[in-house]
N, C-alpha and C. Protein backbone atom coordinates (compact mmCIF):
# COMPACT_ATOMS: atom_id res chain seq x y z
N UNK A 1 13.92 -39.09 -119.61
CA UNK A 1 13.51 -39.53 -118.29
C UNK A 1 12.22 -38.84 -117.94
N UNK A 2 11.00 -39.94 -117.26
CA UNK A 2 10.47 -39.01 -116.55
C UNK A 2 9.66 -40.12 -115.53
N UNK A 3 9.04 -38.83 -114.79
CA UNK A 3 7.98 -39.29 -113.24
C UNK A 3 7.03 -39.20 -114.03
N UNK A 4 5.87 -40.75 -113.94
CA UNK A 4 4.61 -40.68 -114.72
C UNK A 4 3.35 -40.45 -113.20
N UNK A 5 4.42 -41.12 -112.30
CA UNK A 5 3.00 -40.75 -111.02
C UNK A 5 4.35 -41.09 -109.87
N UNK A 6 3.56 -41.39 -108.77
CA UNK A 6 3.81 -41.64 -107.44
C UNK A 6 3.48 -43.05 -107.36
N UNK A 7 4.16 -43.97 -107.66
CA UNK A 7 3.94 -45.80 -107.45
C UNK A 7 3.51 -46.10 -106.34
N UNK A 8 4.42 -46.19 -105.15
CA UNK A 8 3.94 -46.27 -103.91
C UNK A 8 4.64 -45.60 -102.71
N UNK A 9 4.24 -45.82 -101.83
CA UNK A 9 4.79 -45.40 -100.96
C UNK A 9 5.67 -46.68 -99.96
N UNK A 10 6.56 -46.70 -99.34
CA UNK A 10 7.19 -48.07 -98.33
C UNK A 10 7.63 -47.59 -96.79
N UNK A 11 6.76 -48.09 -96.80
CA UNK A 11 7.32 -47.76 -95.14
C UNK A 11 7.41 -49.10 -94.41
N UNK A 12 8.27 -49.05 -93.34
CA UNK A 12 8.75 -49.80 -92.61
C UNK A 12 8.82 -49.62 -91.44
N UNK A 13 8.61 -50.53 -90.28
CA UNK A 13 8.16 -51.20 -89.10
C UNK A 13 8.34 -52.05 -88.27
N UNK A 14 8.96 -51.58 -87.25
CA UNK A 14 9.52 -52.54 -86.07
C UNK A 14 7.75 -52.94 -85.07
N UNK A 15 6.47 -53.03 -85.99
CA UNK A 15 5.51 -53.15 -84.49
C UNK A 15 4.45 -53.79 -85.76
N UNK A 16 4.93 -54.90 -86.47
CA UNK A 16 4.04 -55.14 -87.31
C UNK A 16 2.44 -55.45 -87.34
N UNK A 17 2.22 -56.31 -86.32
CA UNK A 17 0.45 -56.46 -86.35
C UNK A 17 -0.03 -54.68 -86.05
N UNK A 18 0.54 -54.29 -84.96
CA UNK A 18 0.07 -52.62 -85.28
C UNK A 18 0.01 -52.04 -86.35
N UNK A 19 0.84 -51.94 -86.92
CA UNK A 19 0.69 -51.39 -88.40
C UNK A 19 -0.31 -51.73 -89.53
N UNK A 20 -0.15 -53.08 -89.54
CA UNK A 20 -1.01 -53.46 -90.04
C UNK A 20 -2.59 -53.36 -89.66
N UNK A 21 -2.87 -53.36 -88.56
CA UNK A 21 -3.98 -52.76 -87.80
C UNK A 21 -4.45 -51.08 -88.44
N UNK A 22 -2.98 -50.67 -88.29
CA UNK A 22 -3.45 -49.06 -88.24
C UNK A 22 -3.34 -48.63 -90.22
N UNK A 23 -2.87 -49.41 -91.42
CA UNK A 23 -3.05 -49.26 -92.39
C UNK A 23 -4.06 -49.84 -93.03
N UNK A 24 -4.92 -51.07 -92.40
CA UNK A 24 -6.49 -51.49 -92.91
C UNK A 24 -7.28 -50.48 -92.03
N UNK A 25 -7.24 -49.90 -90.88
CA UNK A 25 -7.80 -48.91 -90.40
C UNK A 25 -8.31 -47.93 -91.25
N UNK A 26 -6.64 -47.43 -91.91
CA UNK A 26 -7.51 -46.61 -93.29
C UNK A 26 -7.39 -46.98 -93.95
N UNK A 27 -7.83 -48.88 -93.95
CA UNK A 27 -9.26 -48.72 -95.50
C UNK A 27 -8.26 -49.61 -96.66
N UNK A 28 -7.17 -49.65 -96.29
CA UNK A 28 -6.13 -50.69 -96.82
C UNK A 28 -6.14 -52.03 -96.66
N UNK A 29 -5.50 -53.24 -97.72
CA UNK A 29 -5.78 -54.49 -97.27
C UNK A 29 -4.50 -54.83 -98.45
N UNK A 30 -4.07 -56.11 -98.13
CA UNK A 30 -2.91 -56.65 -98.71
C UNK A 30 -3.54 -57.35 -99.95
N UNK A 31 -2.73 -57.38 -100.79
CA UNK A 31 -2.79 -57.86 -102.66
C UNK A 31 -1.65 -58.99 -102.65
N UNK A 32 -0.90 -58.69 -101.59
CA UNK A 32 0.06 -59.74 -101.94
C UNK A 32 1.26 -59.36 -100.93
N UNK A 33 1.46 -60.69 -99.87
CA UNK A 33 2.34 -61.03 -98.39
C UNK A 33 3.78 -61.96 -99.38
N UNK A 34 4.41 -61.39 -98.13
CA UNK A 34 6.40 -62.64 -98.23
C UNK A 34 7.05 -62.29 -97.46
N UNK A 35 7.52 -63.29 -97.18
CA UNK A 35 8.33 -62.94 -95.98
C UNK A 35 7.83 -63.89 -95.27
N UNK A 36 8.62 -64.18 -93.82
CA UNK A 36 8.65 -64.74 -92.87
C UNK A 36 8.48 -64.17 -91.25
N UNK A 37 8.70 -64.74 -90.48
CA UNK A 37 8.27 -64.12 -88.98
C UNK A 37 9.98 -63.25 -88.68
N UNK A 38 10.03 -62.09 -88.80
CA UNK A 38 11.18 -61.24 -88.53
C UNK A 38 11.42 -60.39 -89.59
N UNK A 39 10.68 -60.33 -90.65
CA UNK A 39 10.86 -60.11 -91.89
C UNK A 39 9.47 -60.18 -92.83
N UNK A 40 8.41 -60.05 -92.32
CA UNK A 40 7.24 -60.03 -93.17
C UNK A 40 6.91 -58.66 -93.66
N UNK A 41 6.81 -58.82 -95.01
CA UNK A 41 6.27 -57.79 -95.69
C UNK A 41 4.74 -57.75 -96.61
N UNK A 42 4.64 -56.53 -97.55
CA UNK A 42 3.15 -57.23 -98.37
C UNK A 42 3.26 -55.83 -99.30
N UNK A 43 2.48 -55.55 -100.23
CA UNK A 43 1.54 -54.88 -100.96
C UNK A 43 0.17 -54.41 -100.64
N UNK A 44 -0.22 -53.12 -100.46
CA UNK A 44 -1.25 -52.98 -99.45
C UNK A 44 -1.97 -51.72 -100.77
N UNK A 45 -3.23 -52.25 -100.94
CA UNK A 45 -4.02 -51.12 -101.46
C UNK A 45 -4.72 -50.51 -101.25
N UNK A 46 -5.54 -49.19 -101.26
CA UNK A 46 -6.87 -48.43 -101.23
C UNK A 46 -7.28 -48.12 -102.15
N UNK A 47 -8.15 -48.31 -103.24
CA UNK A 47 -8.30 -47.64 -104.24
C UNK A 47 -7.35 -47.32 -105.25
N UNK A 48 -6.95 -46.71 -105.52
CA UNK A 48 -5.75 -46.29 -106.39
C UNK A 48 -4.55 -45.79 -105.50
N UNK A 49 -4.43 -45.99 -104.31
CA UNK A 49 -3.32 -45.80 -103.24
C UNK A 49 -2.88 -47.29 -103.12
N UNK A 50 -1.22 -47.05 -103.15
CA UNK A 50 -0.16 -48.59 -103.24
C UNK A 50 0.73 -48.42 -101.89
N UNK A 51 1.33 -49.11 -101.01
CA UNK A 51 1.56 -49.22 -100.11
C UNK A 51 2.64 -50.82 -99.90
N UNK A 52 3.80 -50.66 -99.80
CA UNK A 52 4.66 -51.77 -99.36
C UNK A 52 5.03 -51.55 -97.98
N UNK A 53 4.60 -52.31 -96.87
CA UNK A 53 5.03 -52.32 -95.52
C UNK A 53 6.04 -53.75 -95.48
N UNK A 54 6.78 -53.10 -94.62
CA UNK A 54 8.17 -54.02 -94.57
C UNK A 54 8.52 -53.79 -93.27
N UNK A 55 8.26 -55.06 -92.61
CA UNK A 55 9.10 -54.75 -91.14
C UNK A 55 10.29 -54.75 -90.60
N UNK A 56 10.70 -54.58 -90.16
CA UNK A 56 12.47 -54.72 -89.87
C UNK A 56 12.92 -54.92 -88.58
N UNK A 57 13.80 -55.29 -87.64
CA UNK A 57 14.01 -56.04 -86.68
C UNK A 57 14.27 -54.80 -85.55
N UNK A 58 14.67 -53.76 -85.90
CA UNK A 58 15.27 -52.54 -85.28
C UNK A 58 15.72 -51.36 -86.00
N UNK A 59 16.40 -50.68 -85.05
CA UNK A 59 16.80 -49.26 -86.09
C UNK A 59 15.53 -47.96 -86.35
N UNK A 60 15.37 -47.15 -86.91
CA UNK A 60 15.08 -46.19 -87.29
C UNK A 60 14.21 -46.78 -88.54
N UNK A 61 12.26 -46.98 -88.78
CA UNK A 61 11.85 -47.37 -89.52
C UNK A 61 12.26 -46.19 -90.98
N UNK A 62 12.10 -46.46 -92.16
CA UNK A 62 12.20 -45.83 -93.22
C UNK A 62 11.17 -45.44 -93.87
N UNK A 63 10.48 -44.02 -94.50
CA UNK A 63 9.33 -44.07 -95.29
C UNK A 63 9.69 -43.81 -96.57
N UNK A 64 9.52 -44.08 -97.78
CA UNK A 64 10.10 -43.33 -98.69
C UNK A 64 9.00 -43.33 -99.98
N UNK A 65 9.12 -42.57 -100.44
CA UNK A 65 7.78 -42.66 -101.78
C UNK A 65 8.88 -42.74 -102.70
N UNK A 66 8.14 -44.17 -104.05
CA UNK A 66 9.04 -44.99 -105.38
C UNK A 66 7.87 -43.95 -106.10
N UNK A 67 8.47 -43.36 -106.77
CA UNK A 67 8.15 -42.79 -108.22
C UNK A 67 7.81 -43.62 -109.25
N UNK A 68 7.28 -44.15 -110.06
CA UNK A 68 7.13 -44.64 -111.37
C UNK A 68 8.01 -44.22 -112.85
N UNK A 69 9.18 -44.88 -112.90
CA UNK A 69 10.02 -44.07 -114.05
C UNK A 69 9.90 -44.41 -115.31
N UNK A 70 9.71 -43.87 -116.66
CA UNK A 70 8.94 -44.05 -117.57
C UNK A 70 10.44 -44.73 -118.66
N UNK A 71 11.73 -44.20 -118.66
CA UNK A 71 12.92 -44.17 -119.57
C UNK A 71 14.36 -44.25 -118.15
N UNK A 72 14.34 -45.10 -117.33
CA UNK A 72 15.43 -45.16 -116.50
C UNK A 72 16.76 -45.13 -117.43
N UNK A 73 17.08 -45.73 -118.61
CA UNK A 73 18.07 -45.37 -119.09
C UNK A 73 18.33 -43.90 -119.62
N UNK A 74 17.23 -42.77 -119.89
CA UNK A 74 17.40 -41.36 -120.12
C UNK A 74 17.46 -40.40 -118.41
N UNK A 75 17.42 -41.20 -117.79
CA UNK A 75 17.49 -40.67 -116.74
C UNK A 75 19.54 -40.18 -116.01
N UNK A 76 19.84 -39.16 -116.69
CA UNK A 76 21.20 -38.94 -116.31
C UNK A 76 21.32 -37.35 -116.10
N UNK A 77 22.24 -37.48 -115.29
CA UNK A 77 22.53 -35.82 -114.24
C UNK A 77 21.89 -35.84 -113.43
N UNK A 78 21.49 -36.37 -112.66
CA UNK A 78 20.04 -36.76 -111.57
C UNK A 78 20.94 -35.61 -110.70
N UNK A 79 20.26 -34.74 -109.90
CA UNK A 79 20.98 -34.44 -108.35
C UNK A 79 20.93 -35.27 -107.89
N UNK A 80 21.45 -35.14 -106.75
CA UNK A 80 21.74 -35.97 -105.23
C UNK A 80 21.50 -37.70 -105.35
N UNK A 81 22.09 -38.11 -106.58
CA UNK A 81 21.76 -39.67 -106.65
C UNK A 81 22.83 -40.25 -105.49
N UNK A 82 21.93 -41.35 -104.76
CA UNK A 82 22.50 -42.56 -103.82
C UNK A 82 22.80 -43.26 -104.13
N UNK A 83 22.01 -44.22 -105.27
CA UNK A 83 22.32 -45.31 -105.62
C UNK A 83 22.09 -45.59 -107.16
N UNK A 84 22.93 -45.51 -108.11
CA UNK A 84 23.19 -45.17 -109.23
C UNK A 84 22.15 -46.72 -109.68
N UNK A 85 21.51 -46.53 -111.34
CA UNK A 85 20.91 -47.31 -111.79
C UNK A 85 21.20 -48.40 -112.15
N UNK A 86 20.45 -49.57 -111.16
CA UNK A 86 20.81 -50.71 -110.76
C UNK A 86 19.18 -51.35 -110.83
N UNK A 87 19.53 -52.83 -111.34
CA UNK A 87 18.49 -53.97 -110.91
C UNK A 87 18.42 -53.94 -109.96
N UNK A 88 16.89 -54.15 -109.39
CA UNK A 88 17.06 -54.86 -108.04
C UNK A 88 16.32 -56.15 -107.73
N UNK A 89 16.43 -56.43 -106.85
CA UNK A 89 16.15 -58.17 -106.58
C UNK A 89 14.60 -58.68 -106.62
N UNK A 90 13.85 -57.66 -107.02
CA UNK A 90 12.28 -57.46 -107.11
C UNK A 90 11.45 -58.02 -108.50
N UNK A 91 12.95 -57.09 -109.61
CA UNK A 91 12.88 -57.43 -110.83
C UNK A 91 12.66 -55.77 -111.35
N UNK A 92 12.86 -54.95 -111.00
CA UNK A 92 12.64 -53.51 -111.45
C UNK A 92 13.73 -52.76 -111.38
N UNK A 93 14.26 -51.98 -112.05
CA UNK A 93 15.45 -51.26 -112.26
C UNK A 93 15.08 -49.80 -111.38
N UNK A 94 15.98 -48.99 -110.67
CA UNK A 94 15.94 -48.10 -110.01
C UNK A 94 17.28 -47.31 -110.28
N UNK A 95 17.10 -46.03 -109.88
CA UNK A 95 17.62 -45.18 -109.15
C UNK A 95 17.40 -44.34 -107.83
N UNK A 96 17.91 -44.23 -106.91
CA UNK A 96 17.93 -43.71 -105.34
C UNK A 96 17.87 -42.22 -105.47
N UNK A 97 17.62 -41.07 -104.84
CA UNK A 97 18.30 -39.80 -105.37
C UNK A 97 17.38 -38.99 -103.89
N UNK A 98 18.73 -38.58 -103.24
CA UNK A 98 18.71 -37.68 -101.69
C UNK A 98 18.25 -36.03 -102.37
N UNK A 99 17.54 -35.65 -101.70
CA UNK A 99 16.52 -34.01 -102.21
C UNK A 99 17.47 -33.56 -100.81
N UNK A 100 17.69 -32.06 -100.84
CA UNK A 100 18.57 -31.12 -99.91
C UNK A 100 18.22 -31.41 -98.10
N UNK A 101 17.29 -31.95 -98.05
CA UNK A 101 17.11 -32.54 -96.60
C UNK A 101 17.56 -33.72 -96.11
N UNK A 102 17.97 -34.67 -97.12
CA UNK A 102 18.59 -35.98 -96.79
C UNK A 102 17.40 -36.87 -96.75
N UNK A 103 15.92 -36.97 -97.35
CA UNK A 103 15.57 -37.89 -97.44
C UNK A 103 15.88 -38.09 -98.87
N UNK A 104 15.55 -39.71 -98.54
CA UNK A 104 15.46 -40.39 -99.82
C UNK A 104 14.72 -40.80 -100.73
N UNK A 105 14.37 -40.61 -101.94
CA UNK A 105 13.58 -41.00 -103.04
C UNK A 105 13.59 -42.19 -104.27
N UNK A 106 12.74 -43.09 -104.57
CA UNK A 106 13.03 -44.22 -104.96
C UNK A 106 12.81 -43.59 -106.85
N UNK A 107 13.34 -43.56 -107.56
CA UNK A 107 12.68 -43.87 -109.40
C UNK A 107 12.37 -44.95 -109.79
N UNK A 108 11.46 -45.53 -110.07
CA UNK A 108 11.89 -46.99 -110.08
C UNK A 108 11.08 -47.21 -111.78
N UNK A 109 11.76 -48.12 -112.45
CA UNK A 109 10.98 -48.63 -113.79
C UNK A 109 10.91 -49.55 -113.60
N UNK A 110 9.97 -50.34 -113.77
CA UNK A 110 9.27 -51.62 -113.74
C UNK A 110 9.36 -52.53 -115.12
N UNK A 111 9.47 -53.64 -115.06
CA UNK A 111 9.21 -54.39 -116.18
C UNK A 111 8.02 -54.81 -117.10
């Protein structure tokens, strides 16, 4: 198993045209939108900085930085795993894994 970089970062947003305002502010712009009105999301770049904004209807927005995982199947004994290694609906295989403060961290291998 390993971390080859920092993929992106995702954060999420109940105040979307703001956000979006305030992440081309610095210098960011979308590569690629989906979603619908209650539910719009995108891919947002700067340079070599990656960025998934995802809005959500309510609740407590989420930030979380996806790791880039190089061998998700050598990836075992993880601490604090959430969500054990699983497809997800994107097309990229992951693992979840909580660090001693209770946030959460994405591994993710890509296809």
């Amino acid at each position: 198993m390993g971390i080859t970089r920092i993929d992106h970062l995702y954060a999420e947003t109940i105040h979307w045209e703001e956000s979006v305002e305030f992440w081309e502010g610095l210098g960011f712009s979308f590569v690629d939108q989906w979603g619908s009105e209650g539910h719009r999301a995108g891919r947002m770049r700067c340079n070599e900085a990656a960025l998934v904004l995802a809005e959500i209807e309510g609740g407590e927005p989420a930030f979380n930085v996806f790791f880039a995982l190089a061998d998700a199947d050598a990836a075992t004994d993880l601490p604090g795993v959430v969500t054990p290694l699983s497809n997800t609906h994107w097309g990229s295989r992951w693992i979840r894994v909580a660090d001693p403060d209770g946030r959460v961290h994405a591994l993710e291998e890509n296809s």
